[in-house]
C-alpha atoms as a PDB file:
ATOM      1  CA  UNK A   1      32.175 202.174  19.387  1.00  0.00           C
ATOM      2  CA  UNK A   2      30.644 205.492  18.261  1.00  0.00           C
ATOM      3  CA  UNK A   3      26.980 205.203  16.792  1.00  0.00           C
ATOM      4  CA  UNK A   4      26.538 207.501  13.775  1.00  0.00           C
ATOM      5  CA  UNK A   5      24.159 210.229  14.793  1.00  0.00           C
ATOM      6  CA  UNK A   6      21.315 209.472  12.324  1.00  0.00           C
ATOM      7  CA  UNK A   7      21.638 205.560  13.836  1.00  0.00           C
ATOM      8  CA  UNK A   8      21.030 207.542  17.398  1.00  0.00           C
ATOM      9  CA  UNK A   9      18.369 208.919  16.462  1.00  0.00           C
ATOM     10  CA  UNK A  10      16.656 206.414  14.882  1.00  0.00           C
ATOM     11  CA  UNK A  11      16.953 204.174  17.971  1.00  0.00           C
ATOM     12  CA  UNK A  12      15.539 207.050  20.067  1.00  0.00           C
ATOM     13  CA  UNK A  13      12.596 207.408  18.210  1.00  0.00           C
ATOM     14  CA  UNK A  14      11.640 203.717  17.747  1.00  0.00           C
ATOM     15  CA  UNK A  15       9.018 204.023  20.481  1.00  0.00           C
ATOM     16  CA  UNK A  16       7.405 206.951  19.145  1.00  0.00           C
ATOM     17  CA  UNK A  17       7.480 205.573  15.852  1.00  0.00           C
ATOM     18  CA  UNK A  18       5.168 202.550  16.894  1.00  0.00           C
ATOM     19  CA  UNK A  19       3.090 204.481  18.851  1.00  0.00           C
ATOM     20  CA  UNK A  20       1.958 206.420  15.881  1.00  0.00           C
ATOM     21  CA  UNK A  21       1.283 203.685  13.864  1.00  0.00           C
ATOM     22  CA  UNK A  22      -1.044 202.599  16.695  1.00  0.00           C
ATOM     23  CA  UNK A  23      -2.726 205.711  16.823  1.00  0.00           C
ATOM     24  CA  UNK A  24      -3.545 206.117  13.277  1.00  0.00           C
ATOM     25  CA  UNK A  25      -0.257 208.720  12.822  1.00  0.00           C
ATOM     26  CA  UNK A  26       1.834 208.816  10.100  1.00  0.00           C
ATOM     27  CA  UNK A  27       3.876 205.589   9.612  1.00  0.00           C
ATOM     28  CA  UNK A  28       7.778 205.056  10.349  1.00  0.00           C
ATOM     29  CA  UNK A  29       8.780 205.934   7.053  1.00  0.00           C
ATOM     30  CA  UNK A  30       6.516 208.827   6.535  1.00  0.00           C
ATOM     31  CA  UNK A  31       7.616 210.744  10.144  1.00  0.00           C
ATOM     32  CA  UNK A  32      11.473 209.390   8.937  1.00  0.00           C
ATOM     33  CA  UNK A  33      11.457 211.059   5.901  1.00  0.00           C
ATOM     34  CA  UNK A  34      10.216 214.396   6.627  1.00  0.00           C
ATOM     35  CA  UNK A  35      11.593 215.121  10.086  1.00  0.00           C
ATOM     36  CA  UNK A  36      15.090 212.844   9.010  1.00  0.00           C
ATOM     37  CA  UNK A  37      16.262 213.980   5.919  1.00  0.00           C
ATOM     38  CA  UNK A  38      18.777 216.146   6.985  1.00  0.00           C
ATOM     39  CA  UNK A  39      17.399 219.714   6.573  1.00  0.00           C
ATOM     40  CA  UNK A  40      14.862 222.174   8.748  1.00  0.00           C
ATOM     41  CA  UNK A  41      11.471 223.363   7.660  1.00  0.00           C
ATOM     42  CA  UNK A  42      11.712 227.447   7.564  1.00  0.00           C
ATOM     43  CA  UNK A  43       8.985 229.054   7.426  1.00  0.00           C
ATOM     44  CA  UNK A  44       7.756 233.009   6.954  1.00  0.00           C
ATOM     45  CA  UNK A  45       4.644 234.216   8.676  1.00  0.00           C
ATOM     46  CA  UNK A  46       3.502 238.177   7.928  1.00  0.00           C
ATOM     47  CA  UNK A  47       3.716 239.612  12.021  1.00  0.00           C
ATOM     48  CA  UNK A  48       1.223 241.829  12.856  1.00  0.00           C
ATOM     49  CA  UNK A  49       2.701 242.797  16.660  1.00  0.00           C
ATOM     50  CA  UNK A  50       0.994 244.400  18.977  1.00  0.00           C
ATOM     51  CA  UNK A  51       3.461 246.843  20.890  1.00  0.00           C
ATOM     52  CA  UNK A  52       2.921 249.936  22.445  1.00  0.00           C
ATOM     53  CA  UNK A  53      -0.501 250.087  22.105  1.00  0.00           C
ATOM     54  CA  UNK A  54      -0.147 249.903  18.144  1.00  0.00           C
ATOM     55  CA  UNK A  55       0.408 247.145  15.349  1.00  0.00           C
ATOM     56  CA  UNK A  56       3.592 247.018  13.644  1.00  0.00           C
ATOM     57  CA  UNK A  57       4.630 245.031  10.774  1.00  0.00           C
ATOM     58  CA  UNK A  58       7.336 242.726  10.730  1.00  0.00           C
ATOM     59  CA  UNK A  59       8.774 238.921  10.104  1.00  0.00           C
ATOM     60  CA  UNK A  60       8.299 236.065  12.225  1.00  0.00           C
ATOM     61  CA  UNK A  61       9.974 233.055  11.391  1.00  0.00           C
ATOM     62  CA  UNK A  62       9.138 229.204  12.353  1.00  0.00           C
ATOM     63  CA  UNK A  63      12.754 226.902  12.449  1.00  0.00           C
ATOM     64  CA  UNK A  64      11.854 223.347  12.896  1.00  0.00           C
ATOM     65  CA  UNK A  65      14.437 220.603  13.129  1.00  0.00           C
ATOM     66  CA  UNK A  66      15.355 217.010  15.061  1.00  0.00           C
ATOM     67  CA  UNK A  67      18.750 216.690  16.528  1.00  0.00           C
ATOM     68  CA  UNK A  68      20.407 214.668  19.447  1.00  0.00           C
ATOM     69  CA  UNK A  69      20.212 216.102  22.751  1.00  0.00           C
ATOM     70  CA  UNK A  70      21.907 215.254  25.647  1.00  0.00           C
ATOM     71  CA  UNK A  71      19.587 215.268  28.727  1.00  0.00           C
ATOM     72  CA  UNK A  72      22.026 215.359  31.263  1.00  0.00           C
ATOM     73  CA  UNK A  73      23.657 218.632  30.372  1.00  0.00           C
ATOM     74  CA  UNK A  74      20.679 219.938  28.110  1.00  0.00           C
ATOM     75  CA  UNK A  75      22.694 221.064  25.013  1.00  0.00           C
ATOM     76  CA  UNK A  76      22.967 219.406  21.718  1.00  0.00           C
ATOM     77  CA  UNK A  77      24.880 216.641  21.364  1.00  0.00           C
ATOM     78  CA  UNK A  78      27.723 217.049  19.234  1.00  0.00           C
ATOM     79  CA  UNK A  79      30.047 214.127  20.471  1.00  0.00           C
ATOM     80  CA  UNK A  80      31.738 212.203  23.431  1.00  0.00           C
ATOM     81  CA  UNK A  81      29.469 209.930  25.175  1.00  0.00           C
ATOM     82  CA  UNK A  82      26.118 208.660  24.101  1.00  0.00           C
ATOM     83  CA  UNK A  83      25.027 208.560  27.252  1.00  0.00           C
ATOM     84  CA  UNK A  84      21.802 210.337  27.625  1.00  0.00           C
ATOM     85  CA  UNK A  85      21.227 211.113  24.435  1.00  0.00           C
ATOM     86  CA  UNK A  86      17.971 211.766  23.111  1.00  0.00           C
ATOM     87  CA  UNK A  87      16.048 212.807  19.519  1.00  0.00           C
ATOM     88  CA  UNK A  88      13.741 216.106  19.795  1.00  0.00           C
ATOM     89  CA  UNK A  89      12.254 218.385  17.573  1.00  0.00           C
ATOM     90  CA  UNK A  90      13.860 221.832  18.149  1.00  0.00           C
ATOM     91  CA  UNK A  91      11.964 225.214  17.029  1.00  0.00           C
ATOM     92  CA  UNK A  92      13.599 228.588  16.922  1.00  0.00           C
ATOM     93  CA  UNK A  93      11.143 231.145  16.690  1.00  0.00           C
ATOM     94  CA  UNK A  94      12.016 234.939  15.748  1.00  0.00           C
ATOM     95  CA  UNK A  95       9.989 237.875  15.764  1.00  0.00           C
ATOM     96  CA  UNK A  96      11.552 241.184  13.827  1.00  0.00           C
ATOM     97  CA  UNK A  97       9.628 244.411  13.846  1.00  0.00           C
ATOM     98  CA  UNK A  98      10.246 247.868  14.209  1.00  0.00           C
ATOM     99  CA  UNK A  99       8.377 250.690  17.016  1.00  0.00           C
ATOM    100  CA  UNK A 100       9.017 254.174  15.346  1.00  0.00           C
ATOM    101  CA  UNK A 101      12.786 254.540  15.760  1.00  0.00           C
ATOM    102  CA  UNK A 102      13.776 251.494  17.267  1.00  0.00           C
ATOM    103  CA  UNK A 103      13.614 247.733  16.389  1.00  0.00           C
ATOM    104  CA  UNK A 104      12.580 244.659  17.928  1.00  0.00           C
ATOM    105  CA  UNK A 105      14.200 241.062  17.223  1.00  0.00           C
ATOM    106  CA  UNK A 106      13.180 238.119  19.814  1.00  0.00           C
ATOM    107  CA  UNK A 107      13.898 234.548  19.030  1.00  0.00           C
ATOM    108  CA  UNK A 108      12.625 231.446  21.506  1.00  0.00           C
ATOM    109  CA  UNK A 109      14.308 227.939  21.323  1.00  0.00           C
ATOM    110  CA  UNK A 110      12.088 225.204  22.440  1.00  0.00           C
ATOM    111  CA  UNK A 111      13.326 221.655  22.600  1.00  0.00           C
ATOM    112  CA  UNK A 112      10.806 218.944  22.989  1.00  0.00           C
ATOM    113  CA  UNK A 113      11.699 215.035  22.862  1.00  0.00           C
ATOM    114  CA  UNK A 114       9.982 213.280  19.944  1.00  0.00           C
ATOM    115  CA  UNK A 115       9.577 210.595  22.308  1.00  0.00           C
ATOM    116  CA  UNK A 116       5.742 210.892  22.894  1.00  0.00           C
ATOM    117  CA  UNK A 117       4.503 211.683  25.979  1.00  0.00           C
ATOM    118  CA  UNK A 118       7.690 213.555  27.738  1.00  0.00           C
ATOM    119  CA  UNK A 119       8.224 217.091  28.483  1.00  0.00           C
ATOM    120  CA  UNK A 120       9.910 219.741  26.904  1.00  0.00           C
ATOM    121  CA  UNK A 121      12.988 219.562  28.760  1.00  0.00           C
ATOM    122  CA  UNK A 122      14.162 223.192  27.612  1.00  0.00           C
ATOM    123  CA  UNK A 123      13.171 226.577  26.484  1.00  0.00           C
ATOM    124  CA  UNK A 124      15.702 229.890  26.056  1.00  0.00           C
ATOM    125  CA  UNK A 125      14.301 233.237  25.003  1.00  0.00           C
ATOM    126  CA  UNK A 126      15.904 236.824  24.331  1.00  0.00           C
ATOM    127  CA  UNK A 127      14.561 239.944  23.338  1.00  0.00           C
ATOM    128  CA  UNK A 128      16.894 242.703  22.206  1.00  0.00           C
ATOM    129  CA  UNK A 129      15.753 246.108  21.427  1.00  0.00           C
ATOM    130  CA  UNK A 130      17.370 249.544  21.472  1.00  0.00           C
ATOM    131  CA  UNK A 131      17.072 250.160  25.409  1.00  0.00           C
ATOM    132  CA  UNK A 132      18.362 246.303  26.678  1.00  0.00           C
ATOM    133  CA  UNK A 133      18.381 242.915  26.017  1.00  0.00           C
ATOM    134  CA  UNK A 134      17.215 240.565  28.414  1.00  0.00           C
ATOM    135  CA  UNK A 135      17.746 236.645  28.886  1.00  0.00           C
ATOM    136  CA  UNK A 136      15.317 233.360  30.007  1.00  0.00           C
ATOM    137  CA  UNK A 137      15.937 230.010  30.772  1.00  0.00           C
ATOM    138  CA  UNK A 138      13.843 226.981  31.784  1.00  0.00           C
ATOM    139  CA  UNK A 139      15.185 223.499  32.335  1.00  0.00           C
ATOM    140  CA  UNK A 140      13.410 220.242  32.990  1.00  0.00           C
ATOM    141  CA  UNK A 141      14.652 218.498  35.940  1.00  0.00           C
ATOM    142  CA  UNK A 142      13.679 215.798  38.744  1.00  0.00           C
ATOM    143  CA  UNK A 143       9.617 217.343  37.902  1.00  0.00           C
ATOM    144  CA  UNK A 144      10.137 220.675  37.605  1.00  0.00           C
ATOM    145  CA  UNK A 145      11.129 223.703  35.637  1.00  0.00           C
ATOM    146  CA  UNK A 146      13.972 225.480  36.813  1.00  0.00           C
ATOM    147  CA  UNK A 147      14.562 228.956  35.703  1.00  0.00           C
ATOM    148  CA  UNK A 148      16.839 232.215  35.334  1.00  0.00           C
ATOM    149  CA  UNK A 149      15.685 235.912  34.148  1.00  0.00           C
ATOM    150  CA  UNK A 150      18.515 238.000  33.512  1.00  0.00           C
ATOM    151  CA  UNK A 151      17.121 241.694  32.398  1.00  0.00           C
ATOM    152  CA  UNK A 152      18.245 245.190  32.510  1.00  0.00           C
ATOM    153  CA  UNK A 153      14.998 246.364  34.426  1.00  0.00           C
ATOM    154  CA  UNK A 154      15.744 247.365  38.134  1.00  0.00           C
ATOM    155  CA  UNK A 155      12.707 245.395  39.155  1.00  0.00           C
ATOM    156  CA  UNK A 156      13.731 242.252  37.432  1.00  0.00           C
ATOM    157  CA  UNK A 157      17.688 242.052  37.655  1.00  0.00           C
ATOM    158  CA  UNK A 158      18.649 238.552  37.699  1.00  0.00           C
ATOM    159  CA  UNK A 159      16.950 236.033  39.250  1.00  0.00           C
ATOM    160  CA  UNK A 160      16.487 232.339  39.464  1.00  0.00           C
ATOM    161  CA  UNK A 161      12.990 230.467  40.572  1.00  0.00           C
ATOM    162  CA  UNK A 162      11.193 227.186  40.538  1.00  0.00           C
ATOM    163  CA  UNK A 163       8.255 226.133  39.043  1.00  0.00           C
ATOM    164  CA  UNK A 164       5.923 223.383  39.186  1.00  0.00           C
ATOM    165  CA  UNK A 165       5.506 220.729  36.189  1.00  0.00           C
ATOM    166  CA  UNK A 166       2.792 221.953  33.673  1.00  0.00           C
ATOM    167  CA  UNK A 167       2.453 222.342  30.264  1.00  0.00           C
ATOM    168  CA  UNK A 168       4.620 225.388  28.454  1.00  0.00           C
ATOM    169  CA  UNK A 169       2.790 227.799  26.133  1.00  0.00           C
ATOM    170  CA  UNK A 170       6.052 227.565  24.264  1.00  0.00           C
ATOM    171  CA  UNK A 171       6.028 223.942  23.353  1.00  0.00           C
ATOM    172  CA  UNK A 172       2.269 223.724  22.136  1.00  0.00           C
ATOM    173  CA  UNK A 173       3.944 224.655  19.012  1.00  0.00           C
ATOM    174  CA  UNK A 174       6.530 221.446  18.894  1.00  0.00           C
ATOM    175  CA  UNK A 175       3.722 219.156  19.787  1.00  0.00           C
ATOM    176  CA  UNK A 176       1.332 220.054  17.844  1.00  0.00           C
ATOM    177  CA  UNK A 177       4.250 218.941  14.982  1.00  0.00           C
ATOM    178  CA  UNK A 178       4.586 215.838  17.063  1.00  0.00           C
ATOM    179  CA  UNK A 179       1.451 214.900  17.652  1.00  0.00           C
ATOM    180  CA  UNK A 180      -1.556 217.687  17.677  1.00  0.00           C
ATOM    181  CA  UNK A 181      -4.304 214.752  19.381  1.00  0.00           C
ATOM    182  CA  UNK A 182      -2.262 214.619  22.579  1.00  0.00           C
ATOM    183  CA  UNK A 183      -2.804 218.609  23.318  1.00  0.00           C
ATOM    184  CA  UNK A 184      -4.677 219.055  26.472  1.00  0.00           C
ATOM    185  CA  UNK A 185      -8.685 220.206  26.150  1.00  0.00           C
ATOM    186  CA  UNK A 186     -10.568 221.362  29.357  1.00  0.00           C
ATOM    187  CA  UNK A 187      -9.258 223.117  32.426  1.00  0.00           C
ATOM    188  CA  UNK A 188      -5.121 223.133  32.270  1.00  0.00           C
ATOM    189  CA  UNK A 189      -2.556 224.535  34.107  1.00  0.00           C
ATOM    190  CA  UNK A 190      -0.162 226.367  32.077  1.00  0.00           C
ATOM    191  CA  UNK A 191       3.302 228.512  32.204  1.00  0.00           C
ATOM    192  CA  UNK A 192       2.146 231.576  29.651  1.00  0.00           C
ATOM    193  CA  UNK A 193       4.623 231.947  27.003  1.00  0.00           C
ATOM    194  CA  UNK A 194       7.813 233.627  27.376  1.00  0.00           C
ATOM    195  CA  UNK A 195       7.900 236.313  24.652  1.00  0.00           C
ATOM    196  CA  UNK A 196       4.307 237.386  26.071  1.00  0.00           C
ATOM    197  CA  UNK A 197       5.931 237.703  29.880  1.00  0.00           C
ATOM    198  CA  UNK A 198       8.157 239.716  28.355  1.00  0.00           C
ATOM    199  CA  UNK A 199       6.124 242.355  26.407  1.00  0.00           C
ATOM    200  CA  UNK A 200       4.124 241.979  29.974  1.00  0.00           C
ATOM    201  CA  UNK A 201       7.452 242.208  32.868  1.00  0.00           C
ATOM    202  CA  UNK A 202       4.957 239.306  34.426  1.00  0.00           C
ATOM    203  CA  UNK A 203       7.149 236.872  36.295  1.00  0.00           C
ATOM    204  CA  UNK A 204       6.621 233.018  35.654  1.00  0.00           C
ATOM    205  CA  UNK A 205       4.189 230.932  37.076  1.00  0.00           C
ATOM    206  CA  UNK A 206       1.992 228.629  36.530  1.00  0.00           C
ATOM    207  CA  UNK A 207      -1.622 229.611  35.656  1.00  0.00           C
ATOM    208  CA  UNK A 208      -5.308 228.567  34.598  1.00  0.00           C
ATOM    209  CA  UNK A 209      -6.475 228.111  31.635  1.00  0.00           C
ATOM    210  CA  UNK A 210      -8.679 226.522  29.089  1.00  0.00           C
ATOM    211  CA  UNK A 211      -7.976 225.027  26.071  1.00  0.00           C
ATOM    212  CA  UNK A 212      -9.976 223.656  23.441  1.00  0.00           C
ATOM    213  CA  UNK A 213      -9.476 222.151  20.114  1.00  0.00           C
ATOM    214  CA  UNK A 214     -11.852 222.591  16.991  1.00  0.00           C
ATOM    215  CA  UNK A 215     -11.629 221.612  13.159  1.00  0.00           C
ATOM    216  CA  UNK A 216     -12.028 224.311  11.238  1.00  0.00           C
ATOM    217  CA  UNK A 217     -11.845 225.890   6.967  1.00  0.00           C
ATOM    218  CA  UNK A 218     -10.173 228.932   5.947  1.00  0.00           C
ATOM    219  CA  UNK A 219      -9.447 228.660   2.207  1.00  0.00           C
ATOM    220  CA  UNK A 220      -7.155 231.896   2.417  1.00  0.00           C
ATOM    221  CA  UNK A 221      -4.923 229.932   4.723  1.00  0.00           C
ATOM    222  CA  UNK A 222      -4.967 226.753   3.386  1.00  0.00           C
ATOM    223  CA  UNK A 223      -6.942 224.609   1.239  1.00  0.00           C
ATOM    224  CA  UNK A 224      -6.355 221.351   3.195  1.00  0.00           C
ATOM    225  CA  UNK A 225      -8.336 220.953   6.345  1.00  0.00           C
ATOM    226  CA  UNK A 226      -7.446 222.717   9.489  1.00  0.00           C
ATOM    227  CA  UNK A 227      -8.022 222.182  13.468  1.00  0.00           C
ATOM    228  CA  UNK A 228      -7.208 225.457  15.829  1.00  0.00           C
ATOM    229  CA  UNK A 229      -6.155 225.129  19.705  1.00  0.00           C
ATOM    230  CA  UNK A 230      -7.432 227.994  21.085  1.00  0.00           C
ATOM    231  CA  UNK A 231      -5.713 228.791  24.773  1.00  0.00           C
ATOM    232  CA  UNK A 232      -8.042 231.175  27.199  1.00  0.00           C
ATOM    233  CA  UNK A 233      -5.932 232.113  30.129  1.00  0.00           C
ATOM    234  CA  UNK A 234      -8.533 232.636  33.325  1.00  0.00           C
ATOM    235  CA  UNK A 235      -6.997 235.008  35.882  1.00  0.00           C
ATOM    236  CA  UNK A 236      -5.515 237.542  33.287  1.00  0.00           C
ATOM    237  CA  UNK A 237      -6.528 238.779  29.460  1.00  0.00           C
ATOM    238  CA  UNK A 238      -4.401 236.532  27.283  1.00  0.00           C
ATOM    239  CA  UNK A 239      -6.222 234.417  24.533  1.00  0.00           C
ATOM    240  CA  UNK A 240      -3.560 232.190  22.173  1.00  0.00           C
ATOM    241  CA  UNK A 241      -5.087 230.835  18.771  1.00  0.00           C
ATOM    242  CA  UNK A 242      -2.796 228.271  16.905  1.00  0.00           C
ATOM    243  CA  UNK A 243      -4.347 227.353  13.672  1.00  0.00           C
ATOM    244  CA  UNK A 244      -2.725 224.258  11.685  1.00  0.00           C
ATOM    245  CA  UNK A 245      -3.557 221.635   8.742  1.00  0.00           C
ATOM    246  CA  UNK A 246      -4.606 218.256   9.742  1.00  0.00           C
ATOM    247  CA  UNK A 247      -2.842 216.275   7.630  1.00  0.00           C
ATOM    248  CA  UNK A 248       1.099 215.192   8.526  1.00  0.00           C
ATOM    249  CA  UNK A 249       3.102 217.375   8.643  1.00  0.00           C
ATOM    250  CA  UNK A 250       0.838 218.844  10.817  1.00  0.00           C
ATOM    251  CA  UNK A 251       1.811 222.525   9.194  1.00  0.00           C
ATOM    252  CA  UNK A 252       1.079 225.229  10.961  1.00  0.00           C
ATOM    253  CA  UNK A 253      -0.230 228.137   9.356  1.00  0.00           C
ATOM    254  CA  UNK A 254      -1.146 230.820  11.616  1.00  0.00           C
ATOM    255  CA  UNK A 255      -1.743 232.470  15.111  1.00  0.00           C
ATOM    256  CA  UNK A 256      -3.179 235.164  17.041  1.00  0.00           C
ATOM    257  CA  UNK A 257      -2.704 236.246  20.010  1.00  0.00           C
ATOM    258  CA  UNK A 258      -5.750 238.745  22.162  1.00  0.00           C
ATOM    259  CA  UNK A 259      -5.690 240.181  25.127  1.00  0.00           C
ATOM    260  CA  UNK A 260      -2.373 242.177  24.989  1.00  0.00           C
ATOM    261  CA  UNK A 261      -3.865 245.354  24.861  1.00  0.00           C
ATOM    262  CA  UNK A 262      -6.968 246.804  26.950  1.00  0.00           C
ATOM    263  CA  UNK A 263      -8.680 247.439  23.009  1.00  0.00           C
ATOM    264  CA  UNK A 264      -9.567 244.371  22.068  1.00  0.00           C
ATOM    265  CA  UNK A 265      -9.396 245.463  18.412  1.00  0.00           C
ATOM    266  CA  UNK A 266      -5.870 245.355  18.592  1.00  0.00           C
ATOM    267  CA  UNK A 267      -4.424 241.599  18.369  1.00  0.00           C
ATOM    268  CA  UNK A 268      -1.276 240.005  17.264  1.00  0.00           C
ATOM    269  CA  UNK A 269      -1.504 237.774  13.943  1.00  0.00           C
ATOM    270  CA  UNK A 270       0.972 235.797  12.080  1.00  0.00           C
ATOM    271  CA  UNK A 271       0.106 234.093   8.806  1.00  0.00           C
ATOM    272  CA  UNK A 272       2.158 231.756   6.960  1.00  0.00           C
ATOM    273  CA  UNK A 273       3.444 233.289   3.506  1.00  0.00           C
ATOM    274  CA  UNK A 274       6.635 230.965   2.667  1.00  0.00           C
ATOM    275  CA  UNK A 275       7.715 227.696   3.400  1.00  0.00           C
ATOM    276  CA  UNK A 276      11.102 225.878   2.581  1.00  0.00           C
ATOM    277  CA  UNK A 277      13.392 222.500   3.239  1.00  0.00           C
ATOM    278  CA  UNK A 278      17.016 223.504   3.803  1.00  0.00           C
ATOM    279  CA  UNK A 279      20.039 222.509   5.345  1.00  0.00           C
ATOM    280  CA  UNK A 280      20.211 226.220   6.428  1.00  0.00           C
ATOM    281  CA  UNK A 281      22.833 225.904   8.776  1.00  0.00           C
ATOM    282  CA  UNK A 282      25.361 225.017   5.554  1.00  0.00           C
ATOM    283  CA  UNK A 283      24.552 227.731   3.485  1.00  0.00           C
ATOM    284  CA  UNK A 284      25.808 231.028   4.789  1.00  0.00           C
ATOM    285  CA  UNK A 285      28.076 232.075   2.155  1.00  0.00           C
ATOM    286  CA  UNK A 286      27.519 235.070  -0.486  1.00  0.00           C
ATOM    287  CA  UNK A 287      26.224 233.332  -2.860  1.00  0.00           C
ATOM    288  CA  UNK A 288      23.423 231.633  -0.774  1.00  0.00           C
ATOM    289  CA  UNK A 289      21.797 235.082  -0.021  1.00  0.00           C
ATOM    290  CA  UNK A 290      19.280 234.754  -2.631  1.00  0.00           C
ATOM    291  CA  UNK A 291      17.848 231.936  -0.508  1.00  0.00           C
ATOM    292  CA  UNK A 292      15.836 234.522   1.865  1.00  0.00           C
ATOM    293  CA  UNK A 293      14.011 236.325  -1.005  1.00  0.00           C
ATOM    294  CA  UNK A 294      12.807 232.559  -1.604  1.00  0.00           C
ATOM    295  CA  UNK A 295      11.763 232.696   1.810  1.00  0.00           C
ATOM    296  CA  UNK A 296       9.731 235.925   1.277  1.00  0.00           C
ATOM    297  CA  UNK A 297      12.125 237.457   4.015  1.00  0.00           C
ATOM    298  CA  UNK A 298      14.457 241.008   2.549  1.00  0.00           C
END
């Protein structure tokens, strides 16, 4: 008998459910309703990108959703056997901005199992702009991250490696939606984000770090109160600053990134400008168009 895929999820995310409650997290209705209701949380961040030794404006966008996941393959389930099947939160992230001419338009997909305590078991990132494209993949499997770079640069080509376990710049963002107290503080080992190994043509690894986690106030971002995971990276110039509200949903409402560039006045920023609940994926006729100006996107 086929279990309705709301029913699946549920079932999946009975453990994290009571562990919350434990913890002093939202309760099982709360966490139900917002990340169960059947839509994604879109939101619009002004991009300040660093690029080139310049900043350029642009659009970044924050996609959150849950959907069933099949382990075993690592794709979303959409039928057949319920066999390894599990709930995570997925987040597409896109970055649009132009460089003189040309323009830039990036997007990471990052899927982390609401289940607490697990690992991101995937992460897929392309960057397109008017000289290439290139194309990243890591999976999650038996302890480590397996990955594959396929690029148009003669020093990258295509390539597949192995990495040890450790904590993904890419999925602080999912779990700080899951559950921001579990983030890491002290000395870490971390694989640096792939959008910033990009910019960089740095190959993957795993590297040192230090993170720490502060509360924080910033009316102009939010009038709720806020806690910021700041990520120093040890061996290279690469600071990460996530800034979110404490309350669930856990919102997050800006970042920075330092480092990039050898003047330090010149750092990445995104702020948060719109934020929406929509069945997005539904709503891709004509008619719906007007639904991006609501979004504060053109």
């Amino acid at each position: 008998m086929k279990l309705p895929i709301r029913l699946i999820l549920l079932i999946v995310l009975i453990p994290f459910l009571s562990c919350q409650e434990a913890t002093g997290q939202p309760t099982n209705a709360e966490f139900e309703k917002y990340w169960y209701a059947g839509d994604a949380e879109l939101s619009r961040y002004e991009l300040k990108q660093v690029r080139y030794g310049e900043v350029h404006e642009g659009d970044a966008v924050l996609i959150f959703v849950t959907e069933p996941f099949r382990t075993d393959k690592q794709v979303k389930y959409e039928g057949g056997s319920q066999d390894n099947v599990e709930s995570v939160l997925k987040l597409n992230l896109t970055k649009k901005f132009n460089t003189g001419i040309y323009p830039y338009s990036m997007m990471s997909s990052t899927f982390t199992p609401v289940a607490e305590g697990k690992p991101t078991l995937k992460v897929t990132t392309t960057s397109q702009e008017w000289c290439g494209h290139t194309f990243s993949q890591l999976n999650h499997r038996k302890n480590k991250y397996e990955g594959k770079l396929y690029s148009y640069f003669q020093n990258e080509g295509d390539q597949a490696f192995v990495l040890d376990d450790a904590l993904l710049e890419d999925e602080i963002f999912t779990k700080i939606r899951l559950q921001p107290e579990s983030l890491p503080t002290g000395d870490i080992q971390m694989i640096p984000g792939s959008m910033f190994l990009r910019f960089k043509h740095r190959e993957y690894g795993v590297e040192r770090a230090v993170a720490t986690l502060s509360p924080m106030e910033d009316p102009d971002l939010s009038a709720k109160a806020l806690k910021n995971y700041r990520i120093t990276y040890k061996d290279f110039p690469r600071v990460l600053e996530i800034t979110f509200e404490s309350e669930f949903p856990h919102a997050i409402v800006a970042w920075e990134e330092h480092g990039d560039h050898s003047d330090p006045s010149l750092v990445t920023r995104a702020v948060r400008t719109h934020t929406l609940k929509s069945a997005y994926w539904g709503q891709h006729d004509v008619k719906d168009g007007h639904l991006r100006a609501k979004l504060g996107l053109e």
